[in-house]
PDB file of N, CA and C in Angstrom:
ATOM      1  N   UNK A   1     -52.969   2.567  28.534  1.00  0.00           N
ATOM      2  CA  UNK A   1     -54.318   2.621  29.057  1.00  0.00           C
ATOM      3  C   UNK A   1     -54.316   3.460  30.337  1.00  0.00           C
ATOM      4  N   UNK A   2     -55.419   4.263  30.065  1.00  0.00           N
ATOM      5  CA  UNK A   2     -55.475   5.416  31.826  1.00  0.00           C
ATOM      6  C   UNK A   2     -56.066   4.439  32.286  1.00  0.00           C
ATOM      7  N   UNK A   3     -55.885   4.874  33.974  1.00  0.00           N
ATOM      8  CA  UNK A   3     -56.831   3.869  34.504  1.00  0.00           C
ATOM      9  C   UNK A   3     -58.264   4.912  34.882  1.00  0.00           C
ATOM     10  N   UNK A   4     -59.249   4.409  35.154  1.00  0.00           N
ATOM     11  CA  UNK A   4     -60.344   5.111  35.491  1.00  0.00           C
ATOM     12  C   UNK A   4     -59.809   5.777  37.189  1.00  0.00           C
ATOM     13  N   UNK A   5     -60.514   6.724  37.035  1.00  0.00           N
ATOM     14  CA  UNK A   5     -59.734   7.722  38.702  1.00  0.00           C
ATOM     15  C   UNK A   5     -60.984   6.858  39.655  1.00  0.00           C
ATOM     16  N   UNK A   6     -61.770   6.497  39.647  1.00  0.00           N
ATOM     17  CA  UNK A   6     -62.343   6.292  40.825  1.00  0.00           C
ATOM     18  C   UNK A   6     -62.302   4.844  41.242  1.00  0.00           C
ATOM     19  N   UNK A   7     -61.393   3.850  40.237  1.00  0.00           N
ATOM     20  CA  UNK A   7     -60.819   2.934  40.300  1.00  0.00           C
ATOM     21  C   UNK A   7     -59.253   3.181  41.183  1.00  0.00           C
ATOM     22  N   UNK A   8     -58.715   4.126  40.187  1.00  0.00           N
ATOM     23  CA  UNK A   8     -57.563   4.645  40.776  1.00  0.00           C
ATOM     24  C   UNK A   8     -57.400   4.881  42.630  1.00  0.00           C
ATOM     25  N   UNK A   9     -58.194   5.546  42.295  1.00  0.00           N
ATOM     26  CA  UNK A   9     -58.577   5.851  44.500  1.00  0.00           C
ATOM     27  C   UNK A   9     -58.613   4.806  45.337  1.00  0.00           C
ATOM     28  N   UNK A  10     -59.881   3.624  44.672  1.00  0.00           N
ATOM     29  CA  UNK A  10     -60.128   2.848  45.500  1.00  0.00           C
ATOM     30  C   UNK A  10     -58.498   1.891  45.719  1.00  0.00           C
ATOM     31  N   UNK A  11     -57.923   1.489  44.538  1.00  0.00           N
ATOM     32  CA  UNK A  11     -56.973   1.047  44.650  1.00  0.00           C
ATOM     33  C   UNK A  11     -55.640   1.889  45.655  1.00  0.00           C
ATOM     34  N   UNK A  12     -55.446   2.898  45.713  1.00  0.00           N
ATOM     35  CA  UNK A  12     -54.784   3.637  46.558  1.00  0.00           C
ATOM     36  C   UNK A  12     -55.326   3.901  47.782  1.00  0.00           C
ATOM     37  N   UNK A  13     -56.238   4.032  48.008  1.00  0.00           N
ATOM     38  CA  UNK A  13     -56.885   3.856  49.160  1.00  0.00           C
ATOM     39  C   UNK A  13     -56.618   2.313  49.992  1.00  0.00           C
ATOM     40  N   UNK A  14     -56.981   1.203  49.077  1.00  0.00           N
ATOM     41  CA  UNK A  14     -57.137  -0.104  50.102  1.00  0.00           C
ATOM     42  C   UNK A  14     -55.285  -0.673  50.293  1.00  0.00           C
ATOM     43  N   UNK A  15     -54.409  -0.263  49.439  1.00  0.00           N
ATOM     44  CA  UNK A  15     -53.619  -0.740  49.421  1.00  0.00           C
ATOM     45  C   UNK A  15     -52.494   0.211  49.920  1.00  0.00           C
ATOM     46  N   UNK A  16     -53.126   1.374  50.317  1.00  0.00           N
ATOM     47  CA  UNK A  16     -52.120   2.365  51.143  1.00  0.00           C
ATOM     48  C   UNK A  16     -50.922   3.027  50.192  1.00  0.00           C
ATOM     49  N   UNK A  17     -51.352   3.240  49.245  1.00  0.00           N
ATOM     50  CA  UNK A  17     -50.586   4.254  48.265  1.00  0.00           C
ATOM     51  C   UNK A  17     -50.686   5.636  47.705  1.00  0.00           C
ATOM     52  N   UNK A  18     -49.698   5.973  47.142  1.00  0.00           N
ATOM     53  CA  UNK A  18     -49.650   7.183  46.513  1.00  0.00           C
ATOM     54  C   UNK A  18     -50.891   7.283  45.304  1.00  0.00           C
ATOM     55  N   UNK A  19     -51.868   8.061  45.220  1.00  0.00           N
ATOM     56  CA  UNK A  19     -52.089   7.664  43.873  1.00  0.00           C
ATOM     57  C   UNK A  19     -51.255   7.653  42.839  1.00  0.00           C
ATOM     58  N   UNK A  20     -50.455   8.666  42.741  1.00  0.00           N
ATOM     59  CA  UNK A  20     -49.252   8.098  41.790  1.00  0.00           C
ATOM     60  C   UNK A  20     -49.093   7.049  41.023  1.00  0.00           C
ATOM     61  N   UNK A  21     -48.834   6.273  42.401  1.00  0.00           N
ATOM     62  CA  UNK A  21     -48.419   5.054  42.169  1.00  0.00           C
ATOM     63  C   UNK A  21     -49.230   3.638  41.351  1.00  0.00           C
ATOM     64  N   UNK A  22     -50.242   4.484  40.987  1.00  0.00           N
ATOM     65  CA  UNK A  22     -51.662   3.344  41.221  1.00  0.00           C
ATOM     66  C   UNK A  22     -51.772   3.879  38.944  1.00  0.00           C
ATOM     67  N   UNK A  23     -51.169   2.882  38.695  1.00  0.00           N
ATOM     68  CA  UNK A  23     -51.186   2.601  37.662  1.00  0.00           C
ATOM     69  C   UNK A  23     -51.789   1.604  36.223  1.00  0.00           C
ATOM     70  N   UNK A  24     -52.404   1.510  35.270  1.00  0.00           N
ATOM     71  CA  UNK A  24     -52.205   0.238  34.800  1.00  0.00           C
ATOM     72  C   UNK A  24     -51.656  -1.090  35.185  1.00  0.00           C
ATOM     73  N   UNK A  25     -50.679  -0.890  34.815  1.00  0.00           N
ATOM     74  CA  UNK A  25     -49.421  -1.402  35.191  1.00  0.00           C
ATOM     75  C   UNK A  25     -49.152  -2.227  36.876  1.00  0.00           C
ATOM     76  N   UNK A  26     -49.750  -1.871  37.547  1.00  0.00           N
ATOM     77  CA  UNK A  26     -49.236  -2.117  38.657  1.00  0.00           C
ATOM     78  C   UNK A  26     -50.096  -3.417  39.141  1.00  0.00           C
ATOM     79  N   UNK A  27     -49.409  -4.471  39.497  1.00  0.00           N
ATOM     80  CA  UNK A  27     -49.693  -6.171  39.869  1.00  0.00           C
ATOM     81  C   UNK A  27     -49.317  -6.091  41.257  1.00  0.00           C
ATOM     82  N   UNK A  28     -50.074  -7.442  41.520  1.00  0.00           N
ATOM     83  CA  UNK A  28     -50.169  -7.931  42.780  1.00  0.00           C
ATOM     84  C   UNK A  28     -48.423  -8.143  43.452  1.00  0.00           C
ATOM     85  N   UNK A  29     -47.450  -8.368  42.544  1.00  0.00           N
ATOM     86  CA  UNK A  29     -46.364  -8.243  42.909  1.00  0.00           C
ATOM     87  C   UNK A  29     -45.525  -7.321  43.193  1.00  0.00           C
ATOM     88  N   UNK A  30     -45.515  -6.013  42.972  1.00  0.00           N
ATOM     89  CA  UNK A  30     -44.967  -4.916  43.205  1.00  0.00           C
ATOM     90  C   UNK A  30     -45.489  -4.736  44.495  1.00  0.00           C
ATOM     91  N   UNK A  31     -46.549  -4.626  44.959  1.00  0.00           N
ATOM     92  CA  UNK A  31     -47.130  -4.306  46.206  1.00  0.00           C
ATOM     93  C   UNK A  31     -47.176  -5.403  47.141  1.00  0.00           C
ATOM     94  N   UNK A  32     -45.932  -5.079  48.316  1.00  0.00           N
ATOM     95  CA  UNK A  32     -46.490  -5.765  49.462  1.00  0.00           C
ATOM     96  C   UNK A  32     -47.599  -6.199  49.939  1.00  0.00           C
ATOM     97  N   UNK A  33     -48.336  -5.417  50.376  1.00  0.00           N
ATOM     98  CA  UNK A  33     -49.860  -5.155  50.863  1.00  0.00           C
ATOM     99  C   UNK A  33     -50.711  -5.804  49.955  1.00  0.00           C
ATOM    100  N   UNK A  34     -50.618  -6.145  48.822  1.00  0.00           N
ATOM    101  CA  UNK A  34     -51.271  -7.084  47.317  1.00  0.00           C
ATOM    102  C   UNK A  34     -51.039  -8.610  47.858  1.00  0.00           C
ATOM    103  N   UNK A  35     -50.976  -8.730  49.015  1.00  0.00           N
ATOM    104  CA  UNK A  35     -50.900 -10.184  49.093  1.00  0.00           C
ATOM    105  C   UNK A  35     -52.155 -11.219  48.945  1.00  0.00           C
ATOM    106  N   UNK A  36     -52.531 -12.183  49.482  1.00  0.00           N
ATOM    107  CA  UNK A  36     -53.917 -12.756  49.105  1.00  0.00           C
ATOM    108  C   UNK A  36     -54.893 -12.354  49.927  1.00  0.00           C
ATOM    109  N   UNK A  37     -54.660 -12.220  51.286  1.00  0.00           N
ATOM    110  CA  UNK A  37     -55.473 -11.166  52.080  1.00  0.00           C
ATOM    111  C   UNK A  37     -56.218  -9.745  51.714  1.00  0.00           C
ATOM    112  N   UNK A  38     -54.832  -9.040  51.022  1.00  0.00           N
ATOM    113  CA  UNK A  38     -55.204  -7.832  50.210  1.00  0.00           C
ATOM    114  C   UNK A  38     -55.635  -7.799  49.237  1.00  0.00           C
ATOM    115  N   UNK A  39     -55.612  -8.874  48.646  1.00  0.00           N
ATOM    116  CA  UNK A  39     -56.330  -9.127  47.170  1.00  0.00           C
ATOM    117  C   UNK A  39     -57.977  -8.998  47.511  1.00  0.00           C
ATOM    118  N   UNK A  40     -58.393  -9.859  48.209  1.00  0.00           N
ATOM    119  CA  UNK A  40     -59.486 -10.133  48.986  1.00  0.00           C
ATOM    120  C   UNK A  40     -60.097  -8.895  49.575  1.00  0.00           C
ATOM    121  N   UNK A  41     -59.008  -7.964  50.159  1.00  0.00           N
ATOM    122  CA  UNK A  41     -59.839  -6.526  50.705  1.00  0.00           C
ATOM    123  C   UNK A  41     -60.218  -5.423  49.088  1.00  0.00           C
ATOM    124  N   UNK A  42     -58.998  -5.609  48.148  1.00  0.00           N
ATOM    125  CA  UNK A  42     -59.432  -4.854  46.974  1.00  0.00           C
ATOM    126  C   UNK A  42     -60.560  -5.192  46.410  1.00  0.00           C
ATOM    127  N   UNK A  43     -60.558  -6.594  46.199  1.00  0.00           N
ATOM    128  CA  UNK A  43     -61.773  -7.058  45.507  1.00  0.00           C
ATOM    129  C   UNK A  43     -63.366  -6.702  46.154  1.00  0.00           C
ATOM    130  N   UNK A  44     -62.967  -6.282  47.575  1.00  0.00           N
ATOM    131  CA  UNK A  44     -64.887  -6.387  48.245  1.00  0.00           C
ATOM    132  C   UNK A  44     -64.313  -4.978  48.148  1.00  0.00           C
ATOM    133  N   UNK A  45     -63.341  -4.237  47.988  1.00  0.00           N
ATOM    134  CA  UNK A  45     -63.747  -2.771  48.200  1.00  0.00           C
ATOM    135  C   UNK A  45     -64.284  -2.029  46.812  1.00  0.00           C
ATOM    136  N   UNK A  46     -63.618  -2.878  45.744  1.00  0.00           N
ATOM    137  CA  UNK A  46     -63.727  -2.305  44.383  1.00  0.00           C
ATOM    138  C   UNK A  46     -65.533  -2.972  43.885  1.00  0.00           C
ATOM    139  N   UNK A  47     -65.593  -4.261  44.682  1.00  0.00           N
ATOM    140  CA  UNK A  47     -66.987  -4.311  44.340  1.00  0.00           C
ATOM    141  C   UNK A  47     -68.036  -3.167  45.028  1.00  0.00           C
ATOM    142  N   UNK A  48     -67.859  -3.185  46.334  1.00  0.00           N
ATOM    143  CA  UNK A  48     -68.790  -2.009  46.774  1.00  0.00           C
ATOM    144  C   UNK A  48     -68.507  -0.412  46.226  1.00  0.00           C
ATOM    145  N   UNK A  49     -67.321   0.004  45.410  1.00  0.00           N
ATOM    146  CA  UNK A  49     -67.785   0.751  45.436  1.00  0.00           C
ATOM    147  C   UNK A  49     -68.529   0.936  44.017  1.00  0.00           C
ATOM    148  N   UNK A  50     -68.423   0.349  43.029  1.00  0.00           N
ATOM    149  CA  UNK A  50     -69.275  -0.190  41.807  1.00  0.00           C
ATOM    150  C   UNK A  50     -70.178  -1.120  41.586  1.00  0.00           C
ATOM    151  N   UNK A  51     -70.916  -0.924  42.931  1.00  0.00           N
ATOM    152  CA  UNK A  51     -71.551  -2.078  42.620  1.00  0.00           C
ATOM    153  C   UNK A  51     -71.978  -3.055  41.698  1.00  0.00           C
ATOM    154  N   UNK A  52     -71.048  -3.991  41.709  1.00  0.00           N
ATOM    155  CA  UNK A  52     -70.625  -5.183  40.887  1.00  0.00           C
ATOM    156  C   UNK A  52     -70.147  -6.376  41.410  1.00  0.00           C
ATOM    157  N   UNK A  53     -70.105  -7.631  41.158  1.00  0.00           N
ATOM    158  CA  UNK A  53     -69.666  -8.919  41.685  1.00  0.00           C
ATOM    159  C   UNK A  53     -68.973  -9.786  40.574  1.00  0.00           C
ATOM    160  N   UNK A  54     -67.814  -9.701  41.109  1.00  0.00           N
ATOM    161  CA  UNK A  54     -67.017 -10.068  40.208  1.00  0.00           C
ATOM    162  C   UNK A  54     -67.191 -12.113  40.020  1.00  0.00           C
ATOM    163  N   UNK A  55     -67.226 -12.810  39.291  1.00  0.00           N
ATOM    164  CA  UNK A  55     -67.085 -13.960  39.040  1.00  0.00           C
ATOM    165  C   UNK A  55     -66.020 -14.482  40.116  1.00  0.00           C
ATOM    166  N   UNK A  56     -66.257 -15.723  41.055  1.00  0.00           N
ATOM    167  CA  UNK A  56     -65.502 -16.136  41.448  1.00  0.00           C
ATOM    168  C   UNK A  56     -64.076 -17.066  40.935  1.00  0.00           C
ATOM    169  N   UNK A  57     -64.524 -17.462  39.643  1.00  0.00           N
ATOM    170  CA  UNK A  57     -63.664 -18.109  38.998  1.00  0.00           C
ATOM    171  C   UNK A  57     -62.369 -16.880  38.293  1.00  0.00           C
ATOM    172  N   UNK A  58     -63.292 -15.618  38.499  1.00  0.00           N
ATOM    173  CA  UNK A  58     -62.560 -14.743  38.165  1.00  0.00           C
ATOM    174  C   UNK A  58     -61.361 -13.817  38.861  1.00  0.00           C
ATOM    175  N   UNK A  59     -61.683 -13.726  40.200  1.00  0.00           N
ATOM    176  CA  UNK A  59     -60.747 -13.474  41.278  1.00  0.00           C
ATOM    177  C   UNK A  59     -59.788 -13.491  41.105  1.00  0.00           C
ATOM    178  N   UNK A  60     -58.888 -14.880  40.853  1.00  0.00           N
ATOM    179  CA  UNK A  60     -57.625 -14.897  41.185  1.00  0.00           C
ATOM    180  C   UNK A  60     -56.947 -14.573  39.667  1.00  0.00           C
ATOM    181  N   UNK A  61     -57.700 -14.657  38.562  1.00  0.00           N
ATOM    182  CA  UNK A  61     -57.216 -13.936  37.031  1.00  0.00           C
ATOM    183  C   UNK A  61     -57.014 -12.581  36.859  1.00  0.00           C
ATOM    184  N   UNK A  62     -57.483 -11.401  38.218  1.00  0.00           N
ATOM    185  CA  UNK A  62     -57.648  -9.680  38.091  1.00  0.00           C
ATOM    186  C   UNK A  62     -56.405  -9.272  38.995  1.00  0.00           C
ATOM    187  N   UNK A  63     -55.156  -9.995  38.709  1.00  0.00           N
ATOM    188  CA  UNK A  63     -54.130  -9.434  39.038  1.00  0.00           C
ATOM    189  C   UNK A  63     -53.372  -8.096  38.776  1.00  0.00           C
ATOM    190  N   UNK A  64     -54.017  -6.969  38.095  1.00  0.00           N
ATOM    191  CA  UNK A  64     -53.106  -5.804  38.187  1.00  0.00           C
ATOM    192  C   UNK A  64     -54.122  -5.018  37.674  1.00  0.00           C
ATOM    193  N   UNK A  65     -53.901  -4.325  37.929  1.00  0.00           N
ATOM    194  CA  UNK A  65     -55.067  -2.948  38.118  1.00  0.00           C
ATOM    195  C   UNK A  65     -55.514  -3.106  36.263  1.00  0.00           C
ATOM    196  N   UNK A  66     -54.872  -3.178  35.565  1.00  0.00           N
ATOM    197  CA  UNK A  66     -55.579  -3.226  34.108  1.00  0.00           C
ATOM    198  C   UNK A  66     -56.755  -4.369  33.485  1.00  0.00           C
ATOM    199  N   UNK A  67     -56.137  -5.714  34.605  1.00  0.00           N
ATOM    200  CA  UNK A  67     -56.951  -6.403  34.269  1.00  0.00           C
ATOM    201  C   UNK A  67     -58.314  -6.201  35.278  1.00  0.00           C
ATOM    202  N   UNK A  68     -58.208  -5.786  36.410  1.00  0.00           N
ATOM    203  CA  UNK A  68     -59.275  -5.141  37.317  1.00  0.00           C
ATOM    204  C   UNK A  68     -59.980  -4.157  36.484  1.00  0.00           C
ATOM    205  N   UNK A  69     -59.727  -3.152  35.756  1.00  0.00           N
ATOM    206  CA  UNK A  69     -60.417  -2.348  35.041  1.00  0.00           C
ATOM    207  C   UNK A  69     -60.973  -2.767  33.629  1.00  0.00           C
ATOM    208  N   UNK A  70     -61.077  -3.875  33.022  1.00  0.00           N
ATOM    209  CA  UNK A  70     -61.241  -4.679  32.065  1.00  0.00           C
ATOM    210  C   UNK A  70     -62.377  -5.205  32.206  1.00  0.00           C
ATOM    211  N   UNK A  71     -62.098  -6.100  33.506  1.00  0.00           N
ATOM    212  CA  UNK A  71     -63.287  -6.422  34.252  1.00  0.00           C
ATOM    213  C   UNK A  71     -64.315  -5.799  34.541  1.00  0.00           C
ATOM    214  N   UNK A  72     -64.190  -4.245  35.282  1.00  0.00           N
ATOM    215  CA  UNK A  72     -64.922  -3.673  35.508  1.00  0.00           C
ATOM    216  C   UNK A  72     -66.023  -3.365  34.360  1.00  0.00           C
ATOM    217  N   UNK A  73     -65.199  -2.987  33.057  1.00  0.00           N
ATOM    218  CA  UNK A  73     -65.741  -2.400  32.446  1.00  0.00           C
ATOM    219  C   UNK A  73     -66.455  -3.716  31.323  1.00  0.00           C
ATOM    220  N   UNK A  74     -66.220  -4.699  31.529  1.00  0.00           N
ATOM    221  CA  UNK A  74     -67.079  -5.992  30.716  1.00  0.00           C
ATOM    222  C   UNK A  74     -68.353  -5.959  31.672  1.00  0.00           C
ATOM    223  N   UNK A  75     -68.479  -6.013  33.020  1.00  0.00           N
ATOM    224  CA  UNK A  75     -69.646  -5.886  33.943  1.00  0.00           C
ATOM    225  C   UNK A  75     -70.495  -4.556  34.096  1.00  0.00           C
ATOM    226  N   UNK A  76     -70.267  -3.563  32.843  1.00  0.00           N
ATOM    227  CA  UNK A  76     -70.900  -2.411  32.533  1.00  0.00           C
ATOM    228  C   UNK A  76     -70.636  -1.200  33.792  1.00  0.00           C
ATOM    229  N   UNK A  77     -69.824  -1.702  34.454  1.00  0.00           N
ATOM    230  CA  UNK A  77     -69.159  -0.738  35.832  1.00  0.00           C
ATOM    231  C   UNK A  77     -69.170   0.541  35.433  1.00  0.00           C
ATOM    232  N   UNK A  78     -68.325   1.268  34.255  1.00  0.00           N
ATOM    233  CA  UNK A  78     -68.228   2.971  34.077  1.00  0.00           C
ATOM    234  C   UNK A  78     -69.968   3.553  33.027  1.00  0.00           C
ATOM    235  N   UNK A  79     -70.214   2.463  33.434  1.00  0.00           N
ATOM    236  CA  UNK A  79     -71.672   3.151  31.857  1.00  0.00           C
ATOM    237  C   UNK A  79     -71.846   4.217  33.160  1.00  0.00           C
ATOM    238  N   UNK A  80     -72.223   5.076  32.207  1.00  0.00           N
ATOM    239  CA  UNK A  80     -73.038   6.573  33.296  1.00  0.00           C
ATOM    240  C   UNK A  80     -72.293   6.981  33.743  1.00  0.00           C
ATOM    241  N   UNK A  81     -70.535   6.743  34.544  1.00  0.00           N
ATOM    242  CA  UNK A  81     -69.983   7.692  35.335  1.00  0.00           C
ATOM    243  C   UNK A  81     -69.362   8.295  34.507  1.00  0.00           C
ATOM    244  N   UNK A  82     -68.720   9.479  34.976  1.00  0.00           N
ATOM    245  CA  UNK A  82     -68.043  10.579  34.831  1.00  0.00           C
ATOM    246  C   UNK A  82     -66.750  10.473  34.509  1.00  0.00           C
TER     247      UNK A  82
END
């Protein structure tokens, strides 16, 4: 699975990475900075920039960027973008 690029960013952006690095694949455990604090900054950054609100019960289940983009895209997040 690609990940969406403007998912991709935000995630490299809040968590201080390479985009490179910013994969499917990549969980709250590989990344230092993914701690519960940082979880918390991805989540309000990835909501603002799609404006979307993720389920609170849902939070702590969007552990790695694939399941973050899953999400996104069940809450109609990429309809219309590019």
């Amino acid at each position: 699975m690609k990940l969406n690029s403007e998912l991709q960013e935000v995630v490299a952006a809040t968590l201080r990475l390479p985009l490179s690095d910013v994969t499917a694949e990549l969980a709250a455990g590989d990344v230092e900075r993914w701690d519960s604090l940082g979880h918390l900054n991805l989540i309000l950054a990835i909501e603002g920039k799609f404006k979307v609100k993720f389920e609170t019960e849902k939070i702590a289940e969007i552990l790695t960027a694939r399941k973050i983009q899953e999400q996104l895209q069940s809450l109609g997040a990429f309809d219309g973008r590019g």
